[in-house]
Protein backbone atom coordinates (compact mmCIF):
# COMPACT_ATOMS: atom_id res chain seq x y z
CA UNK A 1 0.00 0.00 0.00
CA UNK A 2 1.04 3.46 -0.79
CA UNK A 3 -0.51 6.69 0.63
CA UNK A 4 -0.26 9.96 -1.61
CA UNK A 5 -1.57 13.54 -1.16
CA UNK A 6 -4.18 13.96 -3.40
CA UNK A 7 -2.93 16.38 -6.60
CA UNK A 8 0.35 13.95 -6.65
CA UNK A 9 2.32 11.19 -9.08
CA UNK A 10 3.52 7.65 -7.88
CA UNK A 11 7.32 7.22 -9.19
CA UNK A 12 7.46 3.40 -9.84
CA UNK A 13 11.11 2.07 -10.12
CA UNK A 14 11.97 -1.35 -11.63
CA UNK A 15 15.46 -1.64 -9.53
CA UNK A 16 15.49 -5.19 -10.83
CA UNK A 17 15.45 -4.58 -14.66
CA UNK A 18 12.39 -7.40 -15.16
CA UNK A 19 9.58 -6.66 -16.97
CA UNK A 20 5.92 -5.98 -15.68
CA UNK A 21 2.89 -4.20 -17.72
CA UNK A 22 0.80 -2.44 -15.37
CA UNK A 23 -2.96 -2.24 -15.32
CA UNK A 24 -5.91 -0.41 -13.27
CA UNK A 25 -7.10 -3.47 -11.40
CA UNK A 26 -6.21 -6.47 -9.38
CA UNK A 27 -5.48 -9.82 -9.37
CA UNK A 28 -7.92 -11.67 -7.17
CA UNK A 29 -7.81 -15.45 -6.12
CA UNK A 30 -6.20 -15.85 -9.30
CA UNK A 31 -8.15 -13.98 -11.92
CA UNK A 32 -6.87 -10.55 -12.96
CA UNK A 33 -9.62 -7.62 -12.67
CA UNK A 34 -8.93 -5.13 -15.11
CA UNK A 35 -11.44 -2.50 -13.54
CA UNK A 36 -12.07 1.15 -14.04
CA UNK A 37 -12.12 2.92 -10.95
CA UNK A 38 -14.16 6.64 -10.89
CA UNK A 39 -11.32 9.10 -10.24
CA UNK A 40 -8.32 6.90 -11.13
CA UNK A 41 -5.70 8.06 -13.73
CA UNK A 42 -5.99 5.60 -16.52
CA UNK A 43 -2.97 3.35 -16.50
CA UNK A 44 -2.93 0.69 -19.80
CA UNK A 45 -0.73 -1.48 -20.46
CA UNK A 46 2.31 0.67 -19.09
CA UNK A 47 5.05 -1.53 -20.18
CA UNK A 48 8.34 -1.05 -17.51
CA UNK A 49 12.02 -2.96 -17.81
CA UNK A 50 14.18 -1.22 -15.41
CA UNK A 51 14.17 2.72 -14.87
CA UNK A 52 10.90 3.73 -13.27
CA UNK A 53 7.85 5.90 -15.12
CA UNK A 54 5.29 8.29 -13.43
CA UNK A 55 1.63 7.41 -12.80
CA UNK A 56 -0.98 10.34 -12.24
CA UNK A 57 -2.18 12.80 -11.22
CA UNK A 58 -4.28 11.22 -8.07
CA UNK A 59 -6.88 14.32 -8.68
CA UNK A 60 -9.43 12.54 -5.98
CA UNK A 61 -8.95 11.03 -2.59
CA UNK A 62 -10.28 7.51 -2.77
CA UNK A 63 -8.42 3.60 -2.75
CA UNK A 64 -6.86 2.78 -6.04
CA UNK A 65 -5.69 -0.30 -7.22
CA UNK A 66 -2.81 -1.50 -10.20
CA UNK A 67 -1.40 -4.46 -11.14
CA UNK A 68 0.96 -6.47 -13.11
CA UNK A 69 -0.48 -8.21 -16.15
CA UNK A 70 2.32 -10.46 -16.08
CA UNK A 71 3.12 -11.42 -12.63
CA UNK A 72 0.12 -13.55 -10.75
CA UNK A 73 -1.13 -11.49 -7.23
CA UNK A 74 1.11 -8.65 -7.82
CA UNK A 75 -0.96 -6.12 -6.90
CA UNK A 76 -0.91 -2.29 -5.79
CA UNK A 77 -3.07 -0.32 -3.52
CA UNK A 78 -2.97 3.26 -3.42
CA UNK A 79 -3.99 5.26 -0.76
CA UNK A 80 -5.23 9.10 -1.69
CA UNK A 81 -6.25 11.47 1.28
């Protein structure tokens, strides 16, 4: 979980140079959710190998969620007050 002011980016880094594709959603028992959630900066198929890249604004305090396409119950909650 990561909590953010609202009006801010998440920096994600990929320190370990593997690849993930990240998604609004979640993976759940299994099955990944690609959901669109009111308020959430669209993320699509944001394709990452090492470096990092910049998701947002979070415009609107709420519970957010991203995850990897590629990688089974990696998931991300963020947290916007």
């Amino acid at each position: 979980m990561v909590l953010l002011p609202k009006g801010s980016r998440l920096l994600i880094v990929d320190d370990a140079s593997v690849e993930h594709i990240l998604q609004n959603g979640a993976w759940t028992n299994g099955t990944a959710r690609t959901i669109a959630e009111s308020g959430a900066p669209v993320v699509r198929n944001v394709d990452i190998t090492g470096g990092s890249v910049e998701i947002g604004p979070f415009n609107t305090a709420g519970i957010f969620h991203i995850y990897c396409t590629i990688h089974p119950g990696m998931n991300l909650t963020i947290v916007v007050q």
